[in-house]
C-alpha atoms as a PDB file:
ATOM      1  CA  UNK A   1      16.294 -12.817  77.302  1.00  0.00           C
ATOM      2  CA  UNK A   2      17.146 -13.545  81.011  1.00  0.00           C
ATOM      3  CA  UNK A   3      17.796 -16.198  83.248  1.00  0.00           C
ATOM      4  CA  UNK A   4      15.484 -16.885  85.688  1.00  0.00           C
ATOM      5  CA  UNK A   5      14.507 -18.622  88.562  1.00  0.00           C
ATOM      6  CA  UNK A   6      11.977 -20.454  87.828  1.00  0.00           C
ATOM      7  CA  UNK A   7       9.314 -20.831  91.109  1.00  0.00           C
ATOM      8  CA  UNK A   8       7.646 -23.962  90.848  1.00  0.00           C
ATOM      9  CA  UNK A   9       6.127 -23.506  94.833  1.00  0.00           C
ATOM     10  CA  UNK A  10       2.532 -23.295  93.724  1.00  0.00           C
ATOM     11  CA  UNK A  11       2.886 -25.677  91.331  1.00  0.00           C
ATOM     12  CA  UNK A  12       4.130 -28.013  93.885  1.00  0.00           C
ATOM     13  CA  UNK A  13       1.498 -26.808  96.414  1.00  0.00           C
ATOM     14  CA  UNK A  14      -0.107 -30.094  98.014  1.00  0.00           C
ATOM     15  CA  UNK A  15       1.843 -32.239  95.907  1.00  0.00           C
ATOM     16  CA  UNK A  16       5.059 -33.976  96.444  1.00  0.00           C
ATOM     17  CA  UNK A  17       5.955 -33.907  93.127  1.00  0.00           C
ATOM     18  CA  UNK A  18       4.797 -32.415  89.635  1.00  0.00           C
ATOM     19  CA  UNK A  19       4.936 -34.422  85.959  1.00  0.00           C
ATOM     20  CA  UNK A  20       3.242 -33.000  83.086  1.00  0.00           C
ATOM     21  CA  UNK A  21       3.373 -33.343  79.177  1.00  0.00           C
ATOM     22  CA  UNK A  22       4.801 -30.509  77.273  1.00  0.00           C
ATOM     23  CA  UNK A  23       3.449 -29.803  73.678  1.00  0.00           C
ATOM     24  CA  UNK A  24       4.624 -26.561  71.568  1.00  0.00           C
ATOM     25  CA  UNK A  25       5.307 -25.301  68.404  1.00  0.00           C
ATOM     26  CA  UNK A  26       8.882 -25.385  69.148  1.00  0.00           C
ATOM     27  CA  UNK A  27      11.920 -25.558  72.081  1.00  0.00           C
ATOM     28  CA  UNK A  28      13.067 -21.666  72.506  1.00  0.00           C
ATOM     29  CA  UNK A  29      15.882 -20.638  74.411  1.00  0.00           C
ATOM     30  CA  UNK A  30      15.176 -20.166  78.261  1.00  0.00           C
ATOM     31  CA  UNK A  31      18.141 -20.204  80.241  1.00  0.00           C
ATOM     32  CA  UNK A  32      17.006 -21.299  83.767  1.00  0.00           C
ATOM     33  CA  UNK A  33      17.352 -22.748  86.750  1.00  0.00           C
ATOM     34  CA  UNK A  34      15.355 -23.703  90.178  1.00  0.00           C
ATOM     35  CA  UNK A  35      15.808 -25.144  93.235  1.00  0.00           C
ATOM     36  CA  UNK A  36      14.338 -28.600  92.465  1.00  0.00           C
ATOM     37  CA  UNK A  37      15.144 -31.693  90.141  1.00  0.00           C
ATOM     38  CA  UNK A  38      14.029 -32.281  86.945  1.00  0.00           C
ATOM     39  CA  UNK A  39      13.595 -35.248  84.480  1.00  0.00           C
ATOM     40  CA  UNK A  40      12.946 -34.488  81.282  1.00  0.00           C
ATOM     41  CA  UNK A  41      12.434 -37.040  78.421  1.00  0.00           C
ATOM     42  CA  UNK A  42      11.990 -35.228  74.728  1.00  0.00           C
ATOM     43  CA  UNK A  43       9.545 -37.365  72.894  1.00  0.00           C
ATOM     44  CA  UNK A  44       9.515 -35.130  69.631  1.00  0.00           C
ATOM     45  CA  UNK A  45      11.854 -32.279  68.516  1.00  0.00           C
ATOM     46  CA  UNK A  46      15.506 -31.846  67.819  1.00  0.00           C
ATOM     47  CA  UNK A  47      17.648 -29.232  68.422  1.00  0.00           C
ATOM     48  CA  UNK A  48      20.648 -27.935  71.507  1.00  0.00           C
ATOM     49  CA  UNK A  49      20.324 -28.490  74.321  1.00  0.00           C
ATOM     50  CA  UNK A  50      22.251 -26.561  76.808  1.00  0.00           C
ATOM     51  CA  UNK A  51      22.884 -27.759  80.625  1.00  0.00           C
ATOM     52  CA  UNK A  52      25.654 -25.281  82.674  1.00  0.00           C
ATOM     53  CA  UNK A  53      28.665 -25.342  79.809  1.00  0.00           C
ATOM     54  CA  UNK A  54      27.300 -28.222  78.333  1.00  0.00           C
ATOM     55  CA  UNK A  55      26.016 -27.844  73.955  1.00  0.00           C
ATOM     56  CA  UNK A  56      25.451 -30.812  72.435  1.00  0.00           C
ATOM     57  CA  UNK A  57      22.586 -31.776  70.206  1.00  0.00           C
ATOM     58  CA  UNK A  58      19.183 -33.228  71.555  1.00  0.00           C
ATOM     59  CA  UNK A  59      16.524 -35.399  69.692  1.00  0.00           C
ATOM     60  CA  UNK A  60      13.671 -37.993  70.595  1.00  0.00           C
ATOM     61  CA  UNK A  61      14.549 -40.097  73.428  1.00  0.00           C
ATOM     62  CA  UNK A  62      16.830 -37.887  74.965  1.00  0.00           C
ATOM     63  CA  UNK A  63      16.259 -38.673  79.081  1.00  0.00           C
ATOM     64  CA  UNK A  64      18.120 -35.636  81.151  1.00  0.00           C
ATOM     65  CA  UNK A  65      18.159 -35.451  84.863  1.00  0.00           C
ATOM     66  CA  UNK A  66      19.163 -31.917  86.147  1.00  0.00           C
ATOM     67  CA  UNK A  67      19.990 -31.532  89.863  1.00  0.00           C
ATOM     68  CA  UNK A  68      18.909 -28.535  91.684  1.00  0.00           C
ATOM     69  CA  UNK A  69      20.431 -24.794  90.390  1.00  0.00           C
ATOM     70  CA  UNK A  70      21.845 -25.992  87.390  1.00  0.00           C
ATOM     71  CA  UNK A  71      21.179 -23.557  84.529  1.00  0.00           C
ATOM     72  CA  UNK A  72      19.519 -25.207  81.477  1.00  0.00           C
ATOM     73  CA  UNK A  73      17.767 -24.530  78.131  1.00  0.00           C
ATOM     74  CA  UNK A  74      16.023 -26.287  75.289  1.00  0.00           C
ATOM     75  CA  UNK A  75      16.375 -24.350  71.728  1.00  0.00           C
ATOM     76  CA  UNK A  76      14.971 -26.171  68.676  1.00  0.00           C
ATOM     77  CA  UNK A  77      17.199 -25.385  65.534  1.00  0.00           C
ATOM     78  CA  UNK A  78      15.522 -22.094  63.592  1.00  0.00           C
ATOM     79  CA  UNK A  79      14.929 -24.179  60.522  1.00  0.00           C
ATOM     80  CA  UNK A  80      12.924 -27.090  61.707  1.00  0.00           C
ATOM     81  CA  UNK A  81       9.149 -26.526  61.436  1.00  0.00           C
ATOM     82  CA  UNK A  82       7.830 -29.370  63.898  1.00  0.00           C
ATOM     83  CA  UNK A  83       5.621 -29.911  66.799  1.00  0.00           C
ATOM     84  CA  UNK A  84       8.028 -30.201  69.859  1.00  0.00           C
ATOM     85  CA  UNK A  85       7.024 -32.750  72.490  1.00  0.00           C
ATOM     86  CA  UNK A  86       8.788 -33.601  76.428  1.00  0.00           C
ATOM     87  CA  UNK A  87       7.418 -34.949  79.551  1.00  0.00           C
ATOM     88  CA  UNK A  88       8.935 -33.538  82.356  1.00  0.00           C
ATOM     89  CA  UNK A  89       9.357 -34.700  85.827  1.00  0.00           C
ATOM     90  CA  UNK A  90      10.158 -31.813  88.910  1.00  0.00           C
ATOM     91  CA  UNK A  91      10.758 -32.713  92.277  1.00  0.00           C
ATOM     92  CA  UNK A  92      12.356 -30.755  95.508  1.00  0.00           C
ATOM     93  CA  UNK A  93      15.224 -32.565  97.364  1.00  0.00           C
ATOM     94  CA  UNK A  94      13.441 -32.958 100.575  1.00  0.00           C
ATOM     95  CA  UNK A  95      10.656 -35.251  98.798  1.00  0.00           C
ATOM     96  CA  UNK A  96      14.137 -37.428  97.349  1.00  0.00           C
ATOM     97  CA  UNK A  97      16.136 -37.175 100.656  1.00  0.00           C
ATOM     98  CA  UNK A  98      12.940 -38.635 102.664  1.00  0.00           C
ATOM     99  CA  UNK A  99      12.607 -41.049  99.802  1.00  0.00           C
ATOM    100  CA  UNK A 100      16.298 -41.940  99.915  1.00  0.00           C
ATOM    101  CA  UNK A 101      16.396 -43.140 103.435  1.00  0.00           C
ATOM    102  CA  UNK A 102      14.837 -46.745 102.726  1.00  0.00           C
ATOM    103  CA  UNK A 103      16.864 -49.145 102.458  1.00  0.00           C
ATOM    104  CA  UNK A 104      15.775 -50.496  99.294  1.00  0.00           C
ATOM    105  CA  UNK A 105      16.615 -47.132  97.728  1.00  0.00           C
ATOM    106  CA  UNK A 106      19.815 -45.614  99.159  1.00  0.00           C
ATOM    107  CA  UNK A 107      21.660 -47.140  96.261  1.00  0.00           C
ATOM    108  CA  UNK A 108      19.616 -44.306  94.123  1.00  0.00           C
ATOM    109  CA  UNK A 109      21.478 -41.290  95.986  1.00  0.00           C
ATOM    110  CA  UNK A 110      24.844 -41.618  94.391  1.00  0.00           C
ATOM    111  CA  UNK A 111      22.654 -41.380  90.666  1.00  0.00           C
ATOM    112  CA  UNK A 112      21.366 -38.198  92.116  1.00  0.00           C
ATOM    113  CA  UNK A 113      24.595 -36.712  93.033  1.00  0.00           C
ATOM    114  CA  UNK A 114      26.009 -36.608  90.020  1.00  0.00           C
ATOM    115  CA  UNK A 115      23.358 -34.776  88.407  1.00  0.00           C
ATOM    116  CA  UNK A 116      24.719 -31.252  90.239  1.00  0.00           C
ATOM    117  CA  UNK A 117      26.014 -31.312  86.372  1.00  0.00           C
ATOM    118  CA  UNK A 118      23.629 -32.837  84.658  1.00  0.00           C
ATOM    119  CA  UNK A 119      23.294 -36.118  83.750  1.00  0.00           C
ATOM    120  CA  UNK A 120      22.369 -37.715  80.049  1.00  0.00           C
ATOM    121  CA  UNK A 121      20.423 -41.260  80.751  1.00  0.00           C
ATOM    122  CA  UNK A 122      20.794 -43.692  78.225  1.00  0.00           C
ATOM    123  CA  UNK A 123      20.143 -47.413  77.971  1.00  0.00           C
ATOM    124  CA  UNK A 124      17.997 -50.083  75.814  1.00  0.00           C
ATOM    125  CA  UNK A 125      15.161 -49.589  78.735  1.00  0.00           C
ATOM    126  CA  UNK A 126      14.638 -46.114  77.556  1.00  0.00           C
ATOM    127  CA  UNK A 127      10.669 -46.739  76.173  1.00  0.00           C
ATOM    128  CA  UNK A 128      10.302 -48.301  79.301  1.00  0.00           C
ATOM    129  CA  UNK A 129      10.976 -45.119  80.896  1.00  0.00           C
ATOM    130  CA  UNK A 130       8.163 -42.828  78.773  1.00  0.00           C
ATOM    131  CA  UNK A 131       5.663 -45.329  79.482  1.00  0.00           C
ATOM    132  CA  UNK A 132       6.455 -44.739  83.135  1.00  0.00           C
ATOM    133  CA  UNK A 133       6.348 -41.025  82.733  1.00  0.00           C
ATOM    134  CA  UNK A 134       3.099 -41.043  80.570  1.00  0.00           C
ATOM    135  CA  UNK A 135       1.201 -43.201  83.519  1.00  0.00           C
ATOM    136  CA  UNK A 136       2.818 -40.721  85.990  1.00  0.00           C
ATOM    137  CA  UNK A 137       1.464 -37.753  84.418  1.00  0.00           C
ATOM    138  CA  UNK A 138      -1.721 -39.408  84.634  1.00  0.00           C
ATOM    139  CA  UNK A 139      -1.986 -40.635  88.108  1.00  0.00           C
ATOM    140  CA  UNK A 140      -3.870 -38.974  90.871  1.00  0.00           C
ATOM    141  CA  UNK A 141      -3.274 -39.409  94.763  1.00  0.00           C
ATOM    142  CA  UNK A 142      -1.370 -42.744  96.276  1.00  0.00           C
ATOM    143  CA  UNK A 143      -1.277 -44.336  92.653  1.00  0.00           C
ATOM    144  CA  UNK A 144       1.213 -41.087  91.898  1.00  0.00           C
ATOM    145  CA  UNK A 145       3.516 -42.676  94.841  1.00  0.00           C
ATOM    146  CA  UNK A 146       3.747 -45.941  93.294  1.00  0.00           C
ATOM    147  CA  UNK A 147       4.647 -44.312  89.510  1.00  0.00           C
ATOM    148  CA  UNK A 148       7.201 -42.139  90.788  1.00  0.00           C
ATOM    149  CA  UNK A 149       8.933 -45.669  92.115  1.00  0.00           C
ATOM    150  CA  UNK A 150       7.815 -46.726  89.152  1.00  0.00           C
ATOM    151  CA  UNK A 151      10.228 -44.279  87.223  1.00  0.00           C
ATOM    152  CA  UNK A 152      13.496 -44.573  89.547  1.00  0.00           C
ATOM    153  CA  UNK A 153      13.101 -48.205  89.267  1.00  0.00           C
ATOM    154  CA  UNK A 154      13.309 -47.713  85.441  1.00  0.00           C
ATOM    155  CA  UNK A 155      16.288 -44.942  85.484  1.00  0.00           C
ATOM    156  CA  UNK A 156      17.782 -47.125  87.991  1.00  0.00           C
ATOM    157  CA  UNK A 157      19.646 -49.239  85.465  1.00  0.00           C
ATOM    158  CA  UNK A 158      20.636 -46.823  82.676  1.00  0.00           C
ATOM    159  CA  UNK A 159      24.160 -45.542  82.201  1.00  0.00           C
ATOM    160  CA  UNK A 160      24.329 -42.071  83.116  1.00  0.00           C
ATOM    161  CA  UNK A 161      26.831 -39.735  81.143  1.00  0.00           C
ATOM    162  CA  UNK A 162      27.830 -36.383  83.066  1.00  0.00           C
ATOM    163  CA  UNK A 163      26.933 -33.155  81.095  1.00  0.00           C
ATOM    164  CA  UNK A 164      28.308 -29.938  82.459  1.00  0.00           C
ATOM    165  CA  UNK A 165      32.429 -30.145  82.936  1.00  0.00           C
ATOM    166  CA  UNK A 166      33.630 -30.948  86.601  1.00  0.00           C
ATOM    167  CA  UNK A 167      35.184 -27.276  86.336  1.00  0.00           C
ATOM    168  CA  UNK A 168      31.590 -26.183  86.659  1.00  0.00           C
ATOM    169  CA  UNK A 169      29.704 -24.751  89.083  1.00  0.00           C
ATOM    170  CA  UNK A 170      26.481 -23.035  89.107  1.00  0.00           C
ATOM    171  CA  UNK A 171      26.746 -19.822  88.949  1.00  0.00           C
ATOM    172  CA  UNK A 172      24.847 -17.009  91.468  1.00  0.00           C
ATOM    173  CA  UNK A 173      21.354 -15.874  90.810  1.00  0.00           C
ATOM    174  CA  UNK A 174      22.815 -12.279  89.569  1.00  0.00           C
ATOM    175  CA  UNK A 175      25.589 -14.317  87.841  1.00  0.00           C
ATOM    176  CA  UNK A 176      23.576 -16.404  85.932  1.00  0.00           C
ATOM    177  CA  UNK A 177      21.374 -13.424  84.613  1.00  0.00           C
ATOM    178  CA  UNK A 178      24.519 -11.736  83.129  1.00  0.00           C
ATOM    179  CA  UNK A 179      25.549 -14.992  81.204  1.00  0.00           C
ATOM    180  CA  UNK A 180      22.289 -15.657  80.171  1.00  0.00           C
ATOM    181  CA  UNK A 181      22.082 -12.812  78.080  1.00  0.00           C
ATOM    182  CA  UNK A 182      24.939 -13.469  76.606  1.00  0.00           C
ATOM    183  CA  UNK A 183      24.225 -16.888  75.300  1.00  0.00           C
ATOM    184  CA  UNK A 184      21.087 -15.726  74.467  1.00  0.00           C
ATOM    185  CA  UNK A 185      22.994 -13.380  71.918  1.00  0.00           C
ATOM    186  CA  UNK A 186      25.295 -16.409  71.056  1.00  0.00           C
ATOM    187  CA  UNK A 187      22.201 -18.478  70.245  1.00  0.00           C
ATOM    188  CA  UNK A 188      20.986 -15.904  67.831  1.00  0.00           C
ATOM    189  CA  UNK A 189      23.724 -15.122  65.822  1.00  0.00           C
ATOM    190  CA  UNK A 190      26.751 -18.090  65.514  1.00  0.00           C
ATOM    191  CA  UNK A 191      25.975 -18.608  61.844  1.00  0.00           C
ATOM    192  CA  UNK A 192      26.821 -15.112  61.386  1.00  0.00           C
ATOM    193  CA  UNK A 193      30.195 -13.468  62.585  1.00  0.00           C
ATOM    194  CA  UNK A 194      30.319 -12.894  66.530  1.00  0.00           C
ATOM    195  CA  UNK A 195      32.820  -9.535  67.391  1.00  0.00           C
ATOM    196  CA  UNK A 196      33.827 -10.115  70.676  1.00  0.00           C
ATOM    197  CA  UNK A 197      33.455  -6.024  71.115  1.00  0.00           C
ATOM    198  CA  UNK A 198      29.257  -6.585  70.378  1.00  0.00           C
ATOM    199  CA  UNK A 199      29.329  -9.254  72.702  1.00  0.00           C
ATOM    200  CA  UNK A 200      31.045  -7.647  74.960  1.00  0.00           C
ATOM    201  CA  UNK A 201      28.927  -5.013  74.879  1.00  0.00           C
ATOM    202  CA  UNK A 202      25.780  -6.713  75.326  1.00  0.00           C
ATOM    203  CA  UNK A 203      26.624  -6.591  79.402  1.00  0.00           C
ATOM    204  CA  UNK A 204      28.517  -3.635  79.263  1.00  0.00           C
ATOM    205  CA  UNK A 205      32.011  -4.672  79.572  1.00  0.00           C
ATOM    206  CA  UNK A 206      35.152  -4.234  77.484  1.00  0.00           C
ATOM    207  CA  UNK A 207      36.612  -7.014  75.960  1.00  0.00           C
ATOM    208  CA  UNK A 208      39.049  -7.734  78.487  1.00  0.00           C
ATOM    209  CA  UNK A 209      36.792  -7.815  81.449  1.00  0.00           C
ATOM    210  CA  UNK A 210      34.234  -9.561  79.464  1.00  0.00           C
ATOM    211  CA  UNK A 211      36.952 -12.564  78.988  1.00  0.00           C
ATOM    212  CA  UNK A 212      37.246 -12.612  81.931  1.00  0.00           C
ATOM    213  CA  UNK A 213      33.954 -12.670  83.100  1.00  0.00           C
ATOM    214  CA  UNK A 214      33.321 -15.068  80.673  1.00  0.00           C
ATOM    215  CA  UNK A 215      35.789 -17.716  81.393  1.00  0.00           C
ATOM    216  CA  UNK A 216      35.133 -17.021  85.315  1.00  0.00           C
ATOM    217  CA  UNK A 217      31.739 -18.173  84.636  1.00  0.00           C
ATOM    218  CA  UNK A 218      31.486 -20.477  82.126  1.00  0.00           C
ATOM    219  CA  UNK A 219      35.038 -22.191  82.818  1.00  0.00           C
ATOM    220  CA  UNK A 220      36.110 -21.829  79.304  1.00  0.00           C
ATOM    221  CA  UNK A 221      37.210 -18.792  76.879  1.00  0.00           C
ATOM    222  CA  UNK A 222      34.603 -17.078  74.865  1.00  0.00           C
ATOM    223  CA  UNK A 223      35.800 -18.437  71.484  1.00  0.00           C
ATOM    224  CA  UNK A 224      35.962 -21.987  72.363  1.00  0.00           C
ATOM    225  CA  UNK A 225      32.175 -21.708  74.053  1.00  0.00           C
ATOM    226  CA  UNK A 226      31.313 -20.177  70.346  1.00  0.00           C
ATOM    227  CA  UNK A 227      33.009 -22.823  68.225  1.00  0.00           C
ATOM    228  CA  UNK A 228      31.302 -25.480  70.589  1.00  0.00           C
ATOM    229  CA  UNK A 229      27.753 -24.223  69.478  1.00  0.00           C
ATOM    230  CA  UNK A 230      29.083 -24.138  66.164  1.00  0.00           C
ATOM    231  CA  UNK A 231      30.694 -27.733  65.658  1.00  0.00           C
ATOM    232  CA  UNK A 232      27.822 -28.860  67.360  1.00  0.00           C
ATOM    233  CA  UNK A 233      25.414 -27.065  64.701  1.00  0.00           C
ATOM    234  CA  UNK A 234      27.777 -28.804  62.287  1.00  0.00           C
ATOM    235  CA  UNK A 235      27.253 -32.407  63.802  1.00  0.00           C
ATOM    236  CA  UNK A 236      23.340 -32.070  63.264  1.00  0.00           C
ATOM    237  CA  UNK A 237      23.664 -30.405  59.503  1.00  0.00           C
ATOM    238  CA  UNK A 238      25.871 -33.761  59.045  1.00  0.00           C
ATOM    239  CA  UNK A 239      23.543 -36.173  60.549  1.00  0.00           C
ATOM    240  CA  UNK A 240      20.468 -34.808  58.990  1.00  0.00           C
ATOM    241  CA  UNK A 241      21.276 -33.160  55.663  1.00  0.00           C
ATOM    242  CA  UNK A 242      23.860 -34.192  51.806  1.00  0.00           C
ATOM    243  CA  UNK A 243      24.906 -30.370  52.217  1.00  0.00           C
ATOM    244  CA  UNK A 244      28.864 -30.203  51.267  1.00  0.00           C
ATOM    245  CA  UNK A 245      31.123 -30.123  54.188  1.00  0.00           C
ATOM    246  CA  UNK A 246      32.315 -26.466  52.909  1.00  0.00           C
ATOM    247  CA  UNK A 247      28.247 -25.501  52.760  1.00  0.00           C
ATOM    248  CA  UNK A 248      27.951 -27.153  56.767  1.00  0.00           C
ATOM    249  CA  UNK A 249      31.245 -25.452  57.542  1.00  0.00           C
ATOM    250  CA  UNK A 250      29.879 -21.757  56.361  1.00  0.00           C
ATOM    251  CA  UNK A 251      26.358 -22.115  57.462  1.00  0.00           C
ATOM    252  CA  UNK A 252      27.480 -22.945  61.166  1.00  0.00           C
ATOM    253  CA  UNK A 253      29.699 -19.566  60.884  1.00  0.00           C
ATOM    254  CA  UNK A 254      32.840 -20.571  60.130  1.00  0.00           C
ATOM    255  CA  UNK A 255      34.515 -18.509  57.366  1.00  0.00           C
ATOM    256  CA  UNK A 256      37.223 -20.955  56.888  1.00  0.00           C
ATOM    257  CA  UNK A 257      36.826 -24.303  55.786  1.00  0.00           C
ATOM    258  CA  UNK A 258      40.539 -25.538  57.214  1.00  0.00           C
ATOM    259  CA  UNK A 259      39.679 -24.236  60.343  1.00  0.00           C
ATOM    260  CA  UNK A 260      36.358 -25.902  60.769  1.00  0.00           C
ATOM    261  CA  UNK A 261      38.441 -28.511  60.158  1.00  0.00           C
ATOM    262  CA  UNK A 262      40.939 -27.986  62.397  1.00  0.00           C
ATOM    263  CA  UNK A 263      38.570 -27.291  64.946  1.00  0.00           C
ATOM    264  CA  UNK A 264      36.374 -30.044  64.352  1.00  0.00           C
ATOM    265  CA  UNK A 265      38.807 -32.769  64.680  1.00  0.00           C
ATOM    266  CA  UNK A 266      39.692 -30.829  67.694  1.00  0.00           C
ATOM    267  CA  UNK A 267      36.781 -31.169  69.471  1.00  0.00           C
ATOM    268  CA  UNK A 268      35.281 -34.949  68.412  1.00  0.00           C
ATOM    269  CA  UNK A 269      39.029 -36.339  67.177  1.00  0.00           C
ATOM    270  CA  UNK A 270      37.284 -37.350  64.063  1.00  0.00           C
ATOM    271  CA  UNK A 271      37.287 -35.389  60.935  1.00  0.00           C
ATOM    272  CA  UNK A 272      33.779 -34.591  59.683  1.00  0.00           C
ATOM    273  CA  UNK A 273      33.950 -36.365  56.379  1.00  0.00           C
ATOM    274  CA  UNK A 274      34.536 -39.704  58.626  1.00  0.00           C
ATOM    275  CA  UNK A 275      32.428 -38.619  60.995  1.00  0.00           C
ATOM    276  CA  UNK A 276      29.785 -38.523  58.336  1.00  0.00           C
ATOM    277  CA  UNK A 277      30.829 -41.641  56.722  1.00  0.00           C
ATOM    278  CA  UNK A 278      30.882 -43.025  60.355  1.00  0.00           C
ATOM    279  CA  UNK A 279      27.240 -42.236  61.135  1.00  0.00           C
ATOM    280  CA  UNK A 280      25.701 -43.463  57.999  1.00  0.00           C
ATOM    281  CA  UNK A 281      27.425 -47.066  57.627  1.00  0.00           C
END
């Protein structure tokens, strides 16, 4: 599966901007990227979501804005058998920077900034938010105008939590298609055991130039970019299921239950029995 730029020119042809409502069977993995912005609120479906070296777990109400040539993928969890619902929002940075000249909305530009990582919106205005995007994704003509103000008026006072580490930067178009195949692979198979000579191997590089490559690109190693999928496969079996911590440990592909652990506490400095006891009180 490959990265690719996505061209959303026709789409955008004689429009400013495009929002539309999103309804499949399920999220799967398509690592992409394109030159515009996009806000995209999940109103049904859980799963990882994945935004430059970014995993963490996604479910309803999750509000993302991604700034122009970040890569970024959707994948619900194999399991979950569920209609999968977003509204998403794509607009090209001319259509913003023209926007952003008014007075009344150069405050908005430093929100925008920030998303060259990715940006998680969250705030108790959240449902005001969809409604804004549902009426968008309705609206014809000059009444589209007003309900894209509409929606920065209602981002405009969420907190905004970056995504992507400040060590990252988008990668290049060929770049980006290497990687992607690899955490394709890495999507498919972290329950099981991952051999760093079959990953490797899925680009066509030995293991020492694929470590390389690896941490070049994704500004971490290759193991700790596994064991982030994994712990955050763990968080969701946590959340969502009674299974034993040993069961969550092996069915996220750990083989060791101390090192889960070890790793776990590593990562969220919080062990996962109080992180489950956490959650739940």
């Amino acid at each position: 599966m490959r990265a690719k730029l996505q061209n959303l020119q026709q789409l955008h042809s004689g429009r400013s901007f495009i929002c539309y409502e999103l309804k499949i069977p399920r999220f799967e993995f398509f690592w992409h990227f394109h030159p515009e912005y996009e806000l995209t609120y999940i109103v049904k479906g859980r799963g990882r979501r994945l935004v430059g070296d970014s995993v963490e777990n996604f479910r309803e109400g999750d509000l993302v804005l991604i700034g122009p040539q970040v890569p970024h993928s959707w994948v619900s969890d194999a399991k979950r058998k569920e209609q999968c619902q977003a509204i998403v929002l794509q607009f090209p940075i001319s259509f913003v920077d023209t926007l952003f000249r008014m007075p009344e909305l150069e405050g908005m530009g430093s929100l925008f900034r920030q998303s060259s990582n990715g940006l998680q919106l969250r705030g108790p205005k959240l449902s005001i938010v969809l409604k804004q995007l549902r009426l968008l994704s309705q609206c014809k003509s000059t009444q589209a105008i007003s309900g894209f103000l509409g929606v920065l008026d209602a981002i405009s006072s969420l907190k905004a939590r970056p995504l992507a580490s400040v060590s990252y930067h988008p990668s290049s178009i060929q770049q980006t298609t290497r990687i992607s195949k690899v955490l394709a692979y890495i999507q498919q198979h972290f329950t099981t055991e991952i051999s760093l000579s079959r990953t490797a191997s899925v680009i066509h590089l030995s293991e020492s130039a694929f470590c390389k490559y690896f941490k070049r690109t994704m500004g971490k190693t290759f193991s700790d970019y596994v064991n982030e999928v994994r712990i955050t496969h763990a968080m969701m079996l946590l959340l969502e299921t009674d299974k034993s911590i040993q069961s969550v440990a092996y069915q996220s592909g750990f083989e060791n239950i101390s090192y889960f652990n070890r790793v776990f506490l590593r990562k969220n400095r919080i062990t996962p029995g109080k992180f489950r006891l956490g959650v739940r009180e």
